[in-house]
Protein backbone atom coordinates (compact mmCIF):
# COMPACT_ATOMS: atom_id res chain seq x y z
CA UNK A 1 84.74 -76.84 -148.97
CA UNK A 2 81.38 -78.22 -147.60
CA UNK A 3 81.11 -80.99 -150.14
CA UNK A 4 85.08 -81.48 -150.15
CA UNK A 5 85.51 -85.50 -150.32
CA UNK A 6 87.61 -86.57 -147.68
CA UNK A 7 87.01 -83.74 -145.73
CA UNK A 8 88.30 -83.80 -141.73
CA UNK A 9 86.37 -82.65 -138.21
CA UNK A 10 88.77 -81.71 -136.04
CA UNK A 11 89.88 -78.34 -134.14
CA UNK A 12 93.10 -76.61 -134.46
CA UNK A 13 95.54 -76.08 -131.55
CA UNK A 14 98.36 -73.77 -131.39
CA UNK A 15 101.51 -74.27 -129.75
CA UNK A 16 103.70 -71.26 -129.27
CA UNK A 17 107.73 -71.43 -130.40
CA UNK A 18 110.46 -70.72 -127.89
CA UNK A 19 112.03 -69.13 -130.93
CA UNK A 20 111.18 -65.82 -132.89
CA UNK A 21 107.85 -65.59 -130.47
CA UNK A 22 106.01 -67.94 -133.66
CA UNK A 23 103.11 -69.70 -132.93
CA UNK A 24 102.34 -73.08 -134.87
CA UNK A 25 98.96 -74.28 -135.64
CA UNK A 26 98.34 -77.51 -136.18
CA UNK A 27 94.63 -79.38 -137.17
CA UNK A 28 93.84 -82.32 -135.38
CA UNK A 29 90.81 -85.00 -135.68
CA UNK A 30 92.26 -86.47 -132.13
CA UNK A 31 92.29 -83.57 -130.07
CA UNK A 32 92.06 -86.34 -127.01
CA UNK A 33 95.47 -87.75 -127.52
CA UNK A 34 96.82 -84.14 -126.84
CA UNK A 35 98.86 -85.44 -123.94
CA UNK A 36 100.54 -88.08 -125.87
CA UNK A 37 102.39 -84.87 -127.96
CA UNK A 38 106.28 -84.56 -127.97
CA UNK A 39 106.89 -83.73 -131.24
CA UNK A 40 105.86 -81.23 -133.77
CA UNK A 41 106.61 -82.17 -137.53
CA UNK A 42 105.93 -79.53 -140.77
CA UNK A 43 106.41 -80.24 -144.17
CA UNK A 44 109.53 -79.27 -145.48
CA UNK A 45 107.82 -76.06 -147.58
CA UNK A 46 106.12 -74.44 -144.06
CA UNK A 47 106.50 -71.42 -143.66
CA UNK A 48 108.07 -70.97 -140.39
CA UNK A 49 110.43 -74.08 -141.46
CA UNK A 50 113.45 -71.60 -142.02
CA UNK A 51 112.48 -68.98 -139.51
CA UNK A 52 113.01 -72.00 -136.54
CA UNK A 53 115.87 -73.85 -138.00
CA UNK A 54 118.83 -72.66 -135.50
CA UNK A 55 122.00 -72.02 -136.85
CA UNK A 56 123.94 -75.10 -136.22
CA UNK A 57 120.97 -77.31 -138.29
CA UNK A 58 120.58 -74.66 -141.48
CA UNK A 59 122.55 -77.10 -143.75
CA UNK A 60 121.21 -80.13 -142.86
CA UNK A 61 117.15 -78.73 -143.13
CA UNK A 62 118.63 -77.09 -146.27
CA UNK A 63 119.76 -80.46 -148.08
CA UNK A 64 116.39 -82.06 -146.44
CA UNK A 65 114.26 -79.80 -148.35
CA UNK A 66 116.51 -79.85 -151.62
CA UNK A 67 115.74 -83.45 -151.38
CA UNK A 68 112.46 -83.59 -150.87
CA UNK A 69 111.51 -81.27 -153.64
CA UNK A 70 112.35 -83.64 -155.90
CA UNK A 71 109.33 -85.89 -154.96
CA UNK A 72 105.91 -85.04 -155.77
CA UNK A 73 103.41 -85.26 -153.00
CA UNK A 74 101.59 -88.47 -154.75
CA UNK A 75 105.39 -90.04 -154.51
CA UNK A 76 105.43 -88.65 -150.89
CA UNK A 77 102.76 -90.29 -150.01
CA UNK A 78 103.54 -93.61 -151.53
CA UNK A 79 107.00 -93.81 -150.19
CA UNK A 80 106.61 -95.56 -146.90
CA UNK A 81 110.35 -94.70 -145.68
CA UNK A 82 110.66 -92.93 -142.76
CA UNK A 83 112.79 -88.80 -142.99
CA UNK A 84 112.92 -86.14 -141.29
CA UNK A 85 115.34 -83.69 -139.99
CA UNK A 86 115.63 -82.00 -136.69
CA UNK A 87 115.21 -78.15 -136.66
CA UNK A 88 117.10 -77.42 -133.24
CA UNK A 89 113.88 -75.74 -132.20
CA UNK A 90 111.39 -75.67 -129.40
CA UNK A 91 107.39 -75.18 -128.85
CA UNK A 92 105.30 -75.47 -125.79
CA UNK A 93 102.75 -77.58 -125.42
CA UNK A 94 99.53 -75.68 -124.45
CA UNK A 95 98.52 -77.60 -121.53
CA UNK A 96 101.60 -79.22 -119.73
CA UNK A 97 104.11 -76.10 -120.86
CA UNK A 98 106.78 -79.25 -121.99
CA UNK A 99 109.50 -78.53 -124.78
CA UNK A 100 108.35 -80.20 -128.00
CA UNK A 101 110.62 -80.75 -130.21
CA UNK A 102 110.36 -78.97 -133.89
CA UNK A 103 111.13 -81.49 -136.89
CA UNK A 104 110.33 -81.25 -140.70
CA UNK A 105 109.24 -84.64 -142.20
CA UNK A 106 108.15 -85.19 -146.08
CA UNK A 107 105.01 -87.44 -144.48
CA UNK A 108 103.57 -84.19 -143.66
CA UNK A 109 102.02 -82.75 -146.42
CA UNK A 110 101.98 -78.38 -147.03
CA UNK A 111 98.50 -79.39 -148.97
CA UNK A 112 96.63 -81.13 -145.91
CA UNK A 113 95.32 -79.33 -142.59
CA UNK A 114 98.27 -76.55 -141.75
CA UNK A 115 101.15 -78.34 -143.12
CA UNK A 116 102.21 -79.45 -139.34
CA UNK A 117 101.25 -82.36 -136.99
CA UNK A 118 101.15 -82.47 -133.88
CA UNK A 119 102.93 -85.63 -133.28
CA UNK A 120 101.37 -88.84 -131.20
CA UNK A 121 103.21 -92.36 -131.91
CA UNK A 122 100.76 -93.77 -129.52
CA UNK A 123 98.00 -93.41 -131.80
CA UNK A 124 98.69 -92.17 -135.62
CA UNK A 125 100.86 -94.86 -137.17
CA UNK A 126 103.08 -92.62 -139.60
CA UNK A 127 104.12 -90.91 -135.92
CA UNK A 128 105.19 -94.41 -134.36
CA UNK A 129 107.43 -94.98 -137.31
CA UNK A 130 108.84 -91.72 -137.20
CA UNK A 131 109.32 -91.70 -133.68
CA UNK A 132 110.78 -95.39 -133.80
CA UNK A 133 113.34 -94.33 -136.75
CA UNK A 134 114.61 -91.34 -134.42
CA UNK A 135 114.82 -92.71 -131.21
CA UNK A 136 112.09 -90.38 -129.88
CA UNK A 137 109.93 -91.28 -126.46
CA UNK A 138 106.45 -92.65 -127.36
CA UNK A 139 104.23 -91.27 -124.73
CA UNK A 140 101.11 -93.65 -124.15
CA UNK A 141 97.62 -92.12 -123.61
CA UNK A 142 95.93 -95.49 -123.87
CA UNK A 143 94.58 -97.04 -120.85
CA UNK A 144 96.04 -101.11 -120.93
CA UNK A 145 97.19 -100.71 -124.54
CA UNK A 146 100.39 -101.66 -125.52
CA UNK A 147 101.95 -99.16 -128.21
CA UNK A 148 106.15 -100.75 -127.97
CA UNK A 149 105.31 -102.48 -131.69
CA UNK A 150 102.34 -100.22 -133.53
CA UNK A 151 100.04 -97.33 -132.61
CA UNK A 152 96.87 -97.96 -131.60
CA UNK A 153 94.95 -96.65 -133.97
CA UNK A 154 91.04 -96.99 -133.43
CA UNK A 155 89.03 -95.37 -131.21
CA UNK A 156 88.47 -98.15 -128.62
CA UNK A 157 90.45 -96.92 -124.69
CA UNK A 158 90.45 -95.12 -122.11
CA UNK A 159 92.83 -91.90 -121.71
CA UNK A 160 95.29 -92.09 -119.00
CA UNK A 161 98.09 -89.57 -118.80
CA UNK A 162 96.54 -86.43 -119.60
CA UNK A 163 95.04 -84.74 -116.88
CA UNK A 164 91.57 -83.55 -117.20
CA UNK A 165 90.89 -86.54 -119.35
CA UNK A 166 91.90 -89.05 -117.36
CA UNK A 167 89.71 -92.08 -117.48
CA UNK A 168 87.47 -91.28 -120.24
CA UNK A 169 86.57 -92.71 -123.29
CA UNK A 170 87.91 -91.90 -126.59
CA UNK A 171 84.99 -90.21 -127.30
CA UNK A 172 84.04 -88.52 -124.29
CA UNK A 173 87.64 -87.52 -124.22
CA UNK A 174 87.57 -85.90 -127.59
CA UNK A 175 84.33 -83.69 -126.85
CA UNK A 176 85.94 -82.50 -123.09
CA UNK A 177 89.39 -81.64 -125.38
CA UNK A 178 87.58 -79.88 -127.75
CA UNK A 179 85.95 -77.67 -125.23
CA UNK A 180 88.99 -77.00 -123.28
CA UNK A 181 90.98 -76.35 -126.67
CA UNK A 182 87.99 -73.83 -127.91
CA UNK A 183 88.37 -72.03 -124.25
C-alpha cells in the first residue's frame, strides 16, 4: 500500500477489554489527543463486536447491526445522522487505566484503519456529534480552546490534560506520544 491514495501516518494503540481478556486496536493519526479518550466505537461488523456485547444489550446491538447492513458504506458515509449503540462493555485506557466505554457506530467504517476509533469529541468532529447525541463527557485536551459547540479540529494548541504532554504543541505532542505509545 505504498502508493495507496489517501493513505494515513499514524500508530496503533491497544486498549485491553475488561471483558473476555480482548484487546482492541485502534489506528490513530492524533496519537496526542490520547488523553481526551472516553470512548471506544467499532463498526458494527468488528470482530470482537459480539464477543463484548453483555447480555442485557445482545438485542439491541443485534437490531443495530441488522440495520446497518442495509446501508452500503458509500451511504454510510454520506448519511450525516448520528447511531450507535452501547455494548455494556469496558476497556482501559493504556495510560490513565480509566473505563472506556465500548460502543458500535455505522460512522466507523470495518474498511478503514482497524474498524475501531478511539474516540476524542474534542478534536475529530464525527466524535463531538456522537458524543453530543449520547450525552457522553467531552474531555478537552486543548489549551484555551473552547470545544462546548464543535471540535477543534486543526492542529493549532497546546495539550493540557494529559500528563506527559502537558504544554506542548500539537506537534511536539504527537512525536513525544508516538514514542511513549511505541515503548
Amino acid at each position: 500500500q505504498r502508493n495507496w491514495i489517501g493513505k494515513s501516518e499514524g500508530v496503533s494503540l491497544f486498549f485491553k477489554t475488561e471483558k473476555n481478556d480482548c484487546e482492541i486496536e485502534v489506528f490513530t493519526t492524533r496519537p496526542d489527543t490520547v488523553f481526551g479518550v472516553n470512548f471506544l466505537v467499532l463498526s458494527p461488523e468488528h470482530d470482537l463486536v459480539r464477543a463484548l456485547t453483555v447480555d442485557n444489550k445482545k438485542d439491541e446491538v443485534e437490531a443495530y447491526i441488522s440495520s446497518v447492513k442495509l446501508k452500503s458504506e458509500r451511504d454510510r458515509q454520506a448519511d450525516k445522522s448520528v447511531s450507535g449503540v452501547f455494548t455494556g462493555s469496558y476497556a482501559v485506557h493504556p495510560f490513565t487505566g480509566d473505563k472506556v466505554a465500548i460502543w458500535v457506530g455505522e460512522y466507523v467504517l470495518a474498511s478503514y484503519g482497524t474498524g475501531a476509533v478511539m474516540a476524542v469529541p474534542c478534536g475529530d468532529q464525527r466524535d463531538w456529534d456522537f458524543a453530543n447525541h449520547f450525552d457522553i463527557e467531552i474531555l478537552n485536551v486543548f489549551k484555551e480552546i473552547d470545544v462546548s459547540e464543535k471540535a477543534h479540529t486543526n492542529k493549532e494548541a497546546s495539550i493540557i490534560n494529559s500528563e506527559f504532554l502537558n504544554g506542548l504543541s500539537v506537534k511536539k505532542a504527537i512525536h513525544l506520544a508516538i514514542c511513549k505509545i511505541e515503548e
